[in-house]
N, C-alpha and C. Protein backbone atom coordinates (compact mmCIF):
# COMPACT_ATOMS: atom_id res chain seq x y z
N UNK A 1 14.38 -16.73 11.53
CA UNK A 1 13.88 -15.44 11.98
C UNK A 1 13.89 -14.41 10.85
N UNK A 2 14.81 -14.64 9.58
CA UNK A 2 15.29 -13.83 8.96
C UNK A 2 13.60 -13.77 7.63
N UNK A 3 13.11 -15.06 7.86
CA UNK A 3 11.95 -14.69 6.57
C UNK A 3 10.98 -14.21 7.32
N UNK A 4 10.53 -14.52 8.55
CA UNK A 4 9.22 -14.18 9.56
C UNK A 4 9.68 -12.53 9.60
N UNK A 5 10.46 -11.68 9.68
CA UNK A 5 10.76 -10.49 9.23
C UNK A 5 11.04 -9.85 7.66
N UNK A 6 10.85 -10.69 6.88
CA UNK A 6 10.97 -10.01 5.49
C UNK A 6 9.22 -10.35 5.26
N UNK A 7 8.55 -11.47 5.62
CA UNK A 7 7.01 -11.49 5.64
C UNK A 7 6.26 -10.44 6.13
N UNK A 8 6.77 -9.81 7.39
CA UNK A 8 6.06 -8.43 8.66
C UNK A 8 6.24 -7.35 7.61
N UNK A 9 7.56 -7.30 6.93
CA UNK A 9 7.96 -6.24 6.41
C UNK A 9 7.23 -6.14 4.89
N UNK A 10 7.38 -6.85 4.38
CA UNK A 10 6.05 -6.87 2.85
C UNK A 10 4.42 -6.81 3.55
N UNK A 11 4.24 -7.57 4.39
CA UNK A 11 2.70 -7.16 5.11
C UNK A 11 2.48 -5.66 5.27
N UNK A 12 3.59 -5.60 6.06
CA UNK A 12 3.49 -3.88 6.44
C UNK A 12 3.31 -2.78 5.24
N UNK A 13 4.50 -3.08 4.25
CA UNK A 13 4.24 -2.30 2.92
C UNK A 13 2.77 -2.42 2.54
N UNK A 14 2.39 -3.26 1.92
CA UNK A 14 0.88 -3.67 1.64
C UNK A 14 -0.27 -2.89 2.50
N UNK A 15 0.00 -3.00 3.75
CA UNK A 15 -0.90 -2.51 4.73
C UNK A 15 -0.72 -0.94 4.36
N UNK A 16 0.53 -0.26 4.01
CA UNK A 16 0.76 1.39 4.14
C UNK A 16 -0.11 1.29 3.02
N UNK A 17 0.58 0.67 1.76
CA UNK A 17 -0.16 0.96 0.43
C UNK A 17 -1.67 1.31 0.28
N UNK A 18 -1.95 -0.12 1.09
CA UNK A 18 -3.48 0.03 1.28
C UNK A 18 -4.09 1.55 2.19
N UNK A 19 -3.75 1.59 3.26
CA UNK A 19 -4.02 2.80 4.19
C UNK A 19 -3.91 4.35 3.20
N UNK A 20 -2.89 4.70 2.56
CA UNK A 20 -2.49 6.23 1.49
C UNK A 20 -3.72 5.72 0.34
N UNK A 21 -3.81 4.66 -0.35
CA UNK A 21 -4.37 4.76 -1.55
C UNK A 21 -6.20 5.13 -0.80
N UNK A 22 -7.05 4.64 0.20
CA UNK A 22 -8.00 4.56 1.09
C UNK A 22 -7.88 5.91 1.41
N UNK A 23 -6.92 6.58 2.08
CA UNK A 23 -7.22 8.00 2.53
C UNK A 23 -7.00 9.03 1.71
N UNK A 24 -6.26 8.38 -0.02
CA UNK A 24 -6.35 9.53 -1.05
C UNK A 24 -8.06 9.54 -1.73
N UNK A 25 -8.30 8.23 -1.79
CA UNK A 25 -9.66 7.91 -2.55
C UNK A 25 -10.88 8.77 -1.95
N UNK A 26 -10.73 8.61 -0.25
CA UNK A 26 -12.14 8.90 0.37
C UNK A 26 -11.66 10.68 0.54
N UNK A 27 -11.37 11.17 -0.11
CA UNK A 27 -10.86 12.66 0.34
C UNK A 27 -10.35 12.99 1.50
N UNK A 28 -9.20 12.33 2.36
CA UNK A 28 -8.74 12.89 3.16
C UNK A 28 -7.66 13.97 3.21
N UNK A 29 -7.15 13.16 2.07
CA UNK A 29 -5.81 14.05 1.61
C UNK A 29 -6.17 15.33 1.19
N UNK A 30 -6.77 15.53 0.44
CA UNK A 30 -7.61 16.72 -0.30
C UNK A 30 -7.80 17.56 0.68
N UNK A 31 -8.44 17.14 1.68
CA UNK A 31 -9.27 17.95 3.10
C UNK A 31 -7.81 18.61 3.80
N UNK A 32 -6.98 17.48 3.52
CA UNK A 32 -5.76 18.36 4.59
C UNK A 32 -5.09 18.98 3.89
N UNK A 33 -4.54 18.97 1.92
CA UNK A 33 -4.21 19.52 1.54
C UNK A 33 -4.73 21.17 1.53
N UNK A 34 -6.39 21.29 1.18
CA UNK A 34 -6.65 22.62 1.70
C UNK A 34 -6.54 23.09 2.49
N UNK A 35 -6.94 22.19 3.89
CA UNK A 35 -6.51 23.00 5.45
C UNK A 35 -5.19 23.34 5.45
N UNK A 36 -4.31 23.29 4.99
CA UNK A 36 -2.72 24.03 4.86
C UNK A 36 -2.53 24.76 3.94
N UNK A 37 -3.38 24.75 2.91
CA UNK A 37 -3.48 25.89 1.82
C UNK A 37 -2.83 25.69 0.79
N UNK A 38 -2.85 24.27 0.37
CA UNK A 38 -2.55 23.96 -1.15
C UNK A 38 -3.60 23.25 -1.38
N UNK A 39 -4.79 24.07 -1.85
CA UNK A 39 -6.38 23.49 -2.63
C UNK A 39 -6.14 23.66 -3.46
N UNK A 40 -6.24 23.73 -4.66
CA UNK A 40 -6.62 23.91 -6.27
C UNK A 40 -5.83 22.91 -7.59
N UNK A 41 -5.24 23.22 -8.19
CA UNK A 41 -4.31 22.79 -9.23
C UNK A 41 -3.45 21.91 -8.46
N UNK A 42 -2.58 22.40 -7.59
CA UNK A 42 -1.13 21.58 -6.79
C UNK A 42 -2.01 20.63 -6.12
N UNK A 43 -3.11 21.11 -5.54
CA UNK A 43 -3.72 19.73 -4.23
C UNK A 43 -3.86 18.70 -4.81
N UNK A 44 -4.95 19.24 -6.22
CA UNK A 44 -5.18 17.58 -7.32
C UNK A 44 -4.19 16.91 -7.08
N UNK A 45 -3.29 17.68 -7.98
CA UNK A 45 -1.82 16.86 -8.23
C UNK A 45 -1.33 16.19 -7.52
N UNK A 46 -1.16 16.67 -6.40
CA UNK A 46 -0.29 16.01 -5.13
C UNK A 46 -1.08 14.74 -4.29
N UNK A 47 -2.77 15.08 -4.93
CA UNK A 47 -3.91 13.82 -4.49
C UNK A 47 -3.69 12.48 -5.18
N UNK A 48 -3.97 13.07 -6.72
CA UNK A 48 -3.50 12.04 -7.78
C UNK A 48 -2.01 11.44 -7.72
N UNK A 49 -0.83 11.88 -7.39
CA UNK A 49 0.56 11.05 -6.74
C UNK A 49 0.16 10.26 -5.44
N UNK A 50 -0.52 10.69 -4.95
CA UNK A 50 -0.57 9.88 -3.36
C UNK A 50 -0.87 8.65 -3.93
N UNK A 51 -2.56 8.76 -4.42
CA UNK A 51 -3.19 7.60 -5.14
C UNK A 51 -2.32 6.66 -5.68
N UNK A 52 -1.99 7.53 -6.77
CA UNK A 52 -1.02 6.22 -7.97
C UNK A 52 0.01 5.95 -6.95
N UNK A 53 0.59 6.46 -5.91
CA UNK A 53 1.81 5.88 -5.09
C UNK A 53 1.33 4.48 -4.19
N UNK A 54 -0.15 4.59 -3.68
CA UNK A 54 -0.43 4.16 -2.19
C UNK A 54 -1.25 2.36 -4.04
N UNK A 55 -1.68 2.72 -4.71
CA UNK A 55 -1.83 1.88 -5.57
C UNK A 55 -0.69 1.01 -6.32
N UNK A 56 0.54 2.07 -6.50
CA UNK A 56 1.21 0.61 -6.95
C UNK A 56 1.84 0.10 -5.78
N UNK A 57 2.44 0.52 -4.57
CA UNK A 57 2.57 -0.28 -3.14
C UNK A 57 1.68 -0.97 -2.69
N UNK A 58 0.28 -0.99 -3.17
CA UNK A 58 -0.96 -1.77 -3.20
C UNK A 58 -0.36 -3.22 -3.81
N UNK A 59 -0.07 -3.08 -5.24
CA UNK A 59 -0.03 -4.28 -6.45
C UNK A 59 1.76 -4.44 -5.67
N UNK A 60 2.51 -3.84 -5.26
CA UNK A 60 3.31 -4.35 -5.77
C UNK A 60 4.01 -5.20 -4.29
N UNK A 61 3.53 -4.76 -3.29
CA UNK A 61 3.55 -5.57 -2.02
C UNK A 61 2.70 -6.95 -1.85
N UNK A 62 1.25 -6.58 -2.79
CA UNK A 62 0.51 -7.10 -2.59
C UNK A 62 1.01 -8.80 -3.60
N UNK A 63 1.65 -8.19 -4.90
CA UNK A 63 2.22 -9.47 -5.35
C UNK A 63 3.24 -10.75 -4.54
N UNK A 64 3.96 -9.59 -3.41
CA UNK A 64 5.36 -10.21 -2.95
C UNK A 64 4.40 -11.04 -2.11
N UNK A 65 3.59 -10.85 -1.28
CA UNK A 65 3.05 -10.98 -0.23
C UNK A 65 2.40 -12.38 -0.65
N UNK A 66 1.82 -12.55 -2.37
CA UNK A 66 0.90 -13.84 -2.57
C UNK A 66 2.19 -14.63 -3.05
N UNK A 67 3.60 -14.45 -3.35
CA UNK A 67 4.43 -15.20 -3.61
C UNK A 67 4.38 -15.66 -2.96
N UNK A 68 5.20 -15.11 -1.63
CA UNK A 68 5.65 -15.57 -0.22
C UNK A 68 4.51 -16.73 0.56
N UNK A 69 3.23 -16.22 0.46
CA UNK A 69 1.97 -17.13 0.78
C UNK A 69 2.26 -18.67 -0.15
N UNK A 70 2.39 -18.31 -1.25
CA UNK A 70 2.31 -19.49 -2.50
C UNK A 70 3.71 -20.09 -2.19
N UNK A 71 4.66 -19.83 -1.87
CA UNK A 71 5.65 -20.29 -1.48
C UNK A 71 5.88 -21.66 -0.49
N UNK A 72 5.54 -20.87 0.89
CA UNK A 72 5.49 -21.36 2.04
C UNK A 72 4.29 -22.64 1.44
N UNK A 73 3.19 -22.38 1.28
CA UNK A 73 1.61 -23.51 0.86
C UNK A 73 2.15 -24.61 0.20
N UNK A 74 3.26 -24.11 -0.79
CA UNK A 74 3.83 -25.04 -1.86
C UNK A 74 4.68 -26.11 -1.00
N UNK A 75 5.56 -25.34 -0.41
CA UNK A 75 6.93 -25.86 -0.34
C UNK A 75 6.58 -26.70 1.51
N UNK A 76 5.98 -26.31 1.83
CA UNK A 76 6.11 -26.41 3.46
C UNK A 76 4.83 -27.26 4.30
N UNK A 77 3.15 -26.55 3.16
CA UNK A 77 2.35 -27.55 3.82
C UNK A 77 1.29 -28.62 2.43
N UNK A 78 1.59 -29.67 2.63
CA UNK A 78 0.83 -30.15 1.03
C UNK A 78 -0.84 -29.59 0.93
N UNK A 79 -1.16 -29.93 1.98
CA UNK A 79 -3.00 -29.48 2.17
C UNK A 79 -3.59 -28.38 1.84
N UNK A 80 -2.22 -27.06 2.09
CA UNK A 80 -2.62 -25.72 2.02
C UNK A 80 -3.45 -25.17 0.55
């Protein structure tokens, strides 16, 4: 039970990563940063951290996630 929950839990990371880096890219963040009234200089900034945040939780879930895949394929089914 203990890896079928460390698998949900790297999926899940991956999935956030993916979701922040998607809603910094397509301007969402931006849109809500102005609607609260940090547009200009700070909004960039705080757009560009989301990004680089929701991107390396992108790569870096996304690596655990093809271990764990390459793992299990290796070790568990020969065909995979």
């Amino acid at each position: 039970m203990n890896n079928q929950n460390s698998i949900v839990g790297i999926f899940l990371g991956f999935l956030t990563g993916v979701i922040w880096l998607l809603l910094a890219l397509l301007g969402f963040i931006t849109d809500f940063l102005v609607l609260i009234g940090l547009g200009g200089a700070l909004g960039n900034i705080l757009n560009i951290l989301i990004a680089l945040i929701g991107f390396l939780t992108f790569i870096w879930f996304g690596l655990c996630l093809f271990k764990k895949a390459w793992h299990y394929c290796k070790g568990h089914k020969p065909g995979c």
